[in-house]
Protein backbone atom coordinates (compact mmCIF):
# COMPACT_ATOMS: atom_id res chain seq x y z
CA UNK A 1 -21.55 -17.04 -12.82
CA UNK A 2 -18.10 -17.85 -12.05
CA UNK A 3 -15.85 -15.25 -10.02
CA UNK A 4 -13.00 -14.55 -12.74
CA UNK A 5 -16.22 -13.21 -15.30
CA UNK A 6 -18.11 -11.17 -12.74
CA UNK A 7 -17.13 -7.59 -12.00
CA UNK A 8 -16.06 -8.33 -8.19
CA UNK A 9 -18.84 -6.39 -6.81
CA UNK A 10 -18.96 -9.25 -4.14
CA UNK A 11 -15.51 -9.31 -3.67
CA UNK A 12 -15.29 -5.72 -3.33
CA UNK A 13 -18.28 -5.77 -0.59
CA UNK A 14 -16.48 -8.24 1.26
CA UNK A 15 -12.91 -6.91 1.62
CA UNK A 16 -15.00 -3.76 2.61
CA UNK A 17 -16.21 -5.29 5.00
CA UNK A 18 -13.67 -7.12 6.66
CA UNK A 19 -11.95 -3.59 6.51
CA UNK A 20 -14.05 -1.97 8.83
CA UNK A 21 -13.76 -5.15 10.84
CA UNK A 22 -10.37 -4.73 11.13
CA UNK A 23 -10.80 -1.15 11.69
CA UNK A 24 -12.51 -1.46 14.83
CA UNK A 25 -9.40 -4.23 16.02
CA UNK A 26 -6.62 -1.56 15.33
CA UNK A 27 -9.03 1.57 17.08
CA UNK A 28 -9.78 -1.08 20.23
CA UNK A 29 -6.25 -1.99 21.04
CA UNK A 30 -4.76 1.02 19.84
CA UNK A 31 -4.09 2.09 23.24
CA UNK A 32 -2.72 -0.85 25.17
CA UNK A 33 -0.96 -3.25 22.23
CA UNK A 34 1.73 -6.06 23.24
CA UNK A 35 4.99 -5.69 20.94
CA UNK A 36 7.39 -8.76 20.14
CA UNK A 37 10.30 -8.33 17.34
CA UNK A 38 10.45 -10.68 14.57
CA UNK A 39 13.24 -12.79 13.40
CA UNK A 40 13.53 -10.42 10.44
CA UNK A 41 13.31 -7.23 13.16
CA UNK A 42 10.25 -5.75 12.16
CA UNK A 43 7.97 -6.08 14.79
CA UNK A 44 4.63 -7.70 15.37
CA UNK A 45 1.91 -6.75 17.79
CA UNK A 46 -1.09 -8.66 19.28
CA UNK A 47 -3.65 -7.00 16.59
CA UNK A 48 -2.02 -7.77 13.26
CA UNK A 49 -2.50 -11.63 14.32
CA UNK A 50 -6.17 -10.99 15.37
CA UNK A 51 -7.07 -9.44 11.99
CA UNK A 52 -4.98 -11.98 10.30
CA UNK A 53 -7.07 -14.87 11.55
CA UNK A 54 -10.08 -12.73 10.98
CA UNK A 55 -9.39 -12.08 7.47
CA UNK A 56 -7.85 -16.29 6.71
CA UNK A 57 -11.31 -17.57 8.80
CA UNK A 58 -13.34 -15.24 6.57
CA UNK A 59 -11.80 -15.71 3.43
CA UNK A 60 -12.16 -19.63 3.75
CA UNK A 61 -15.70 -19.17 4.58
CA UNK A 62 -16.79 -16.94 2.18
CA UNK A 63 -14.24 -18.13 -0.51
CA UNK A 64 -13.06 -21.62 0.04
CA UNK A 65 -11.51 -21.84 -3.05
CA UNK A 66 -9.36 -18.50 -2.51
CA UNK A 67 -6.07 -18.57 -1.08
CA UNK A 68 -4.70 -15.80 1.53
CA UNK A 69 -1.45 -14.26 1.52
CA UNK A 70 -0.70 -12.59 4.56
CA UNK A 71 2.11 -10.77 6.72
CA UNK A 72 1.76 -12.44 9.71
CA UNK A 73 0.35 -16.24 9.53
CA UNK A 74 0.55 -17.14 5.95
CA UNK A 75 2.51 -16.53 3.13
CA UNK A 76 4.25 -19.34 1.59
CA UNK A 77 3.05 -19.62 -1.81
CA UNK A 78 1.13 -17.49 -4.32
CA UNK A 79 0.45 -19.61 -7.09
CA UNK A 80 -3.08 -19.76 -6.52
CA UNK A 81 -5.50 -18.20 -9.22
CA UNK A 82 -6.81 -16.01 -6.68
CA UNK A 83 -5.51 -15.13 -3.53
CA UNK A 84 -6.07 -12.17 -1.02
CA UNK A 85 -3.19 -10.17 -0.24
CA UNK A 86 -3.12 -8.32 3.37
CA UNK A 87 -1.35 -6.54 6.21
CA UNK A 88 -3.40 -6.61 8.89
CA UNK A 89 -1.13 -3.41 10.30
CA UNK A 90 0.74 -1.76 8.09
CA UNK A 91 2.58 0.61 10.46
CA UNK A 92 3.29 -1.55 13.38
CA UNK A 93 6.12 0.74 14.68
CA UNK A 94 4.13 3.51 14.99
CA UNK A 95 0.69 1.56 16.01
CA UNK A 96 3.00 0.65 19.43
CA UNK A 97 3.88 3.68 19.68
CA UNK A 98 0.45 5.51 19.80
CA UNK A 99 0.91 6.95 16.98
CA UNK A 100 -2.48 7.24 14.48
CA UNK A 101 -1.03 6.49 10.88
CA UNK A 102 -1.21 2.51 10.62
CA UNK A 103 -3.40 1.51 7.64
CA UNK A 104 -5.42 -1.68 6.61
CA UNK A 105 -4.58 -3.30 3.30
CA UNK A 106 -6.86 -6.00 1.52
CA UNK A 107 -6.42 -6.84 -2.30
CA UNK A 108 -7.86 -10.06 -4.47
CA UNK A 109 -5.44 -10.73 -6.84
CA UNK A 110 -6.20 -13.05 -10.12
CA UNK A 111 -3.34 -14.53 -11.31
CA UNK A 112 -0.87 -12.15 -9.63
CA UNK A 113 -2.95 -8.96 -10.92
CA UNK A 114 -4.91 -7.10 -8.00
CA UNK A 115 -8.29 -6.96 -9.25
CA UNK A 116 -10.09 -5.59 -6.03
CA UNK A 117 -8.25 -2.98 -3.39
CA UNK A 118 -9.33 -1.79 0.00
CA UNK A 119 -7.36 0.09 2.00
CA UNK A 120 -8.26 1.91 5.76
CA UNK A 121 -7.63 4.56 8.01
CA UNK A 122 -9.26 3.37 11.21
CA UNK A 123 -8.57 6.69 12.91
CA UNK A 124 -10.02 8.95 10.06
CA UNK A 125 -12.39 6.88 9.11
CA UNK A 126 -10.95 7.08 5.51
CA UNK A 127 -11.96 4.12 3.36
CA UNK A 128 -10.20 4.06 0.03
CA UNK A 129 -11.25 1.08 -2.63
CA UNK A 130 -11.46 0.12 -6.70
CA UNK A 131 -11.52 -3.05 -8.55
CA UNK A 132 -11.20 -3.93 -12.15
CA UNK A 133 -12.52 -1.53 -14.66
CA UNK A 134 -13.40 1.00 -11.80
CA UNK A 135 -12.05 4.38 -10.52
CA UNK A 136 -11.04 4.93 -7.55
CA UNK A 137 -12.77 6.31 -4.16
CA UNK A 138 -12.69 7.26 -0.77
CA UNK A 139 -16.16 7.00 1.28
CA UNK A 140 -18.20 7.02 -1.60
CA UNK A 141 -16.58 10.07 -3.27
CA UNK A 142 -14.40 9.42 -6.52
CA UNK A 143 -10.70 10.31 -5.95
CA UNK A 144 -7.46 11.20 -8.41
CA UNK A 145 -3.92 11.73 -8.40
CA UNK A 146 -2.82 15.65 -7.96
CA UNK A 147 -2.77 16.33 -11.42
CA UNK A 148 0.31 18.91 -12.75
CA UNK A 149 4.38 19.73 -12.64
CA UNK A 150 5.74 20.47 -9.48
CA UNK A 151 5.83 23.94 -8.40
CA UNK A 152 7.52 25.76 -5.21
CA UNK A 153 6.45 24.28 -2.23
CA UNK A 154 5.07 20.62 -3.22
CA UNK A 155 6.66 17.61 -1.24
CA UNK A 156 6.86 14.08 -1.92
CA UNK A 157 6.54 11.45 0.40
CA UNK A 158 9.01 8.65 1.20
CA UNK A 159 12.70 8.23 1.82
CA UNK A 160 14.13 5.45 0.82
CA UNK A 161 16.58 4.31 3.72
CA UNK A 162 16.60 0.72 3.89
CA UNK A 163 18.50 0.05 0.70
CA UNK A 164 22.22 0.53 0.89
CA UNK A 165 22.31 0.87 -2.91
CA UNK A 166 20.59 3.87 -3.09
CA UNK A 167 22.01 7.02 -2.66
CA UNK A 168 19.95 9.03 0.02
CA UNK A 169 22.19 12.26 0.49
CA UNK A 170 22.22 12.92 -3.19
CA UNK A 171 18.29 12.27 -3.26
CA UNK A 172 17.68 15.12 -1.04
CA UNK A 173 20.04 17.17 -2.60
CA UNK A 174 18.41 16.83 -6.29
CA UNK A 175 15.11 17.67 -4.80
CA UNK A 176 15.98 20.43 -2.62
CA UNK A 177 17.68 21.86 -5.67
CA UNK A 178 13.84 21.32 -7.01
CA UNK A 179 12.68 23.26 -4.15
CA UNK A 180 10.36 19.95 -3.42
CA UNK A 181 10.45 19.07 0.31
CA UNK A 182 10.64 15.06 1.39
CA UNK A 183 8.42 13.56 4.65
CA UNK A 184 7.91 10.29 5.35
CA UNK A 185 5.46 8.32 7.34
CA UNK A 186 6.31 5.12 9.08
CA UNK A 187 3.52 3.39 6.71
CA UNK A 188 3.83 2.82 2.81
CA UNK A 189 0.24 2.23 2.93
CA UNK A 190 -0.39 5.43 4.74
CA UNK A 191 1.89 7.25 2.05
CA UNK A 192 0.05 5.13 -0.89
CA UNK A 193 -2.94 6.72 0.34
CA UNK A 194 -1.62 10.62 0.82
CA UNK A 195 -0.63 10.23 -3.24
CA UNK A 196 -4.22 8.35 -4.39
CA UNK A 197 -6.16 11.12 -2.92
CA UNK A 198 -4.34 13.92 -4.23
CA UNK A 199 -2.48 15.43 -1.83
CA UNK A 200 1.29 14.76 -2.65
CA UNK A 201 2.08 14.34 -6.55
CA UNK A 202 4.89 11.44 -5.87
CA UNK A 203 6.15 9.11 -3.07
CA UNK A 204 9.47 6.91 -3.38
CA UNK A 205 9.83 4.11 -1.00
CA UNK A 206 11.26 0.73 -0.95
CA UNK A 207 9.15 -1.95 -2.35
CA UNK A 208 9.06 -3.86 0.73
CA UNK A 209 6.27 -6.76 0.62
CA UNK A 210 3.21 -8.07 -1.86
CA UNK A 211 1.39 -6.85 1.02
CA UNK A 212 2.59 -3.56 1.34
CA UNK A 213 1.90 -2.81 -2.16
CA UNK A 214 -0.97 -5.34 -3.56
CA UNK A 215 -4.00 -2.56 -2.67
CA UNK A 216 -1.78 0.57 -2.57
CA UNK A 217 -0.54 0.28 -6.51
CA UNK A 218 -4.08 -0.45 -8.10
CA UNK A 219 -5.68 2.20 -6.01
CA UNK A 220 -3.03 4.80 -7.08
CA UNK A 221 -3.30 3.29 -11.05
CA UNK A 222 -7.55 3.75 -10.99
CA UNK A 223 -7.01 6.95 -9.25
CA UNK A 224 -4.43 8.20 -12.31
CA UNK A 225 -1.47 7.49 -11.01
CA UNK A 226 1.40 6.27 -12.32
CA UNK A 227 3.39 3.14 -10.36
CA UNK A 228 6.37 1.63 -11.49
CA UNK A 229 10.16 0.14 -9.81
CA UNK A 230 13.15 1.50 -10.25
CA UNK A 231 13.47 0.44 -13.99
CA UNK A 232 10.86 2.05 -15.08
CA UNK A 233 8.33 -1.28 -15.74
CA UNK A 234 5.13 -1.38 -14.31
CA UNK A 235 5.46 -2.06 -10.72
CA UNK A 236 4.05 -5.69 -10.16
CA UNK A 237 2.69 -7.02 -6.30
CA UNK A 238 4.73 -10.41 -6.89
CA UNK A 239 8.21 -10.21 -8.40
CA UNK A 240 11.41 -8.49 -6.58
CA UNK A 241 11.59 -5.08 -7.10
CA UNK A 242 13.18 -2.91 -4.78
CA UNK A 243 11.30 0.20 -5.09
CA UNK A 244 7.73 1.51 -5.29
CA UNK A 245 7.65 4.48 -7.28
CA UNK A 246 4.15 6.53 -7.46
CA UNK A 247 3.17 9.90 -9.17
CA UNK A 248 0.96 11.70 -11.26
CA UNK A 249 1.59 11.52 -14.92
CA UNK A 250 3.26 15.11 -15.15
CA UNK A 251 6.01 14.29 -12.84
CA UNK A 252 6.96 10.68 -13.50
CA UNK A 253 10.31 11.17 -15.83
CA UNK A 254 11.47 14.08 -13.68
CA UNK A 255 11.27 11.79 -10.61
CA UNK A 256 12.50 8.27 -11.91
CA UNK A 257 15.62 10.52 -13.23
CA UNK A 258 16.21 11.40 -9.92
CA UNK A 259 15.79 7.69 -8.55
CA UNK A 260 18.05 6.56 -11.49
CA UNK A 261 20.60 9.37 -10.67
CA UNK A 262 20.73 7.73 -6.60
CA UNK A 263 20.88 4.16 -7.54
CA UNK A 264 24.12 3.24 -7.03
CA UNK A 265 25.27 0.86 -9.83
């Protein structure tokens, strides 16, 4: 049977797989990790280009007619019909740091569309995954969006920073005038994952990467969730936009007219 007309159950037990392989990478050097700084100043440790060759070596070995698309070692095209999309650490700054919130990220994509997700918390042990026509789970145990309209108390994750076009003083004024409170982890992936399983009803970051958002978006969408870009359209893991916008289906207007009321035009 060919892969694009099978339900990706293999797929799925693969990226799995390589997840937990990963997993025990991130846990081993956790501890004592070598830093360097990128051209583009994010930085880059020892371990995200050990489970980058772990995941290209695997992928062309299970998959030799797959294509990888990856932070660290490999990402110049992604026209390929199917190509895995990955960061190996999402949450380098605070991985060399000692700081337990970097995340795995694994997603097959078929002609740009994530059709299998995996993402990992090494350090909780928290595996979340889906693929096409599937909900959502974390170890085994079906997960959804926080369903419901904010009330007193709630937070949302993310602050947007990074884009000089956005507003972030009147952001945190709109929602304190909500009485919603903003935090913000030092991993999208991390924050993808604190929305999917129902904790926190919305998160607004910057778009960043493919990689940053390939697993994240379909695990939030088969979980319930809503995840679009700053103009409303469905977000997409290829394409430019600048923002990653995730919630439940109660809260989505009230937050993208907050978004649209930062955005400076």
């Amino acid at each position: 049977m060919m892969t694009h007309m099978n339900d990706y159950s293999k797929e799925l037990a693969f990226a799995k797989a390589i997840a937990l392989k990963a997993g025990e990478i991130i846990t081993k050097n956790f501890i004592h990790s070598t830093i360097t700084t990128k051209s583009n100043l994010t930085p880059v440790t020892e371990t995200d280009l050990a489970i980058s060759k772990l995941v290209i070596e695997e992928v062309r070995k299970n998959f030799p007619n797959h294509e990888v698309y990856d932070e660290e070692l490999q990402h110049e095209s992604h026209n390929a019909e199917f190509i895995w999309v990955c960061d190996p650490v999402d949450g380098t700054i605070p991985f060399s740091h000692h700081i337990p919130t970097s995340m795995f990220s694994l997603a097959l994509c078929h002609n740009g569309e994530p059709v299998v997700a995996v993402i990992y918390d090494p350090f909780m042990k928290r595996m979340l995954y889906t693929k096409t026509k599937s909900p959502s789970y974390m170890n085994e145990k079906e997960i959804y969006v926080k369903p419901g309209k904010f009330i007193l108390g709630d937070f949302i994750f993310g602050i947007p920073y990074w884009n000089l076009d956005f507003d972030t003083n009147k952001y945190f004024k709109l929602l304190f005038d909500k009485k919603i409170r903003v935090t913000y982890v030092e991993s999208i992936v991390y924050q993808s994952m604190i929305v999917a399983i129902g904790i926190s009803k919305a998160m607004v970051i910057i778009a960043a990467s493919p990689w940053d958002r390939a697993a994240a978006k379909m695990i939030i969408e088969n979980a319930g969730g809503i995840c679009t870009d700053e103009n409303k359209k469905r977000l997409t893991v290829f394409g430019n936009p600048k923002y990653f916008i995730a919630t439940n289906k109660e809260v989505h207007n009230e937050i993208m007219e907050i978004v649209q009321k930062c955005l400076q035009k």
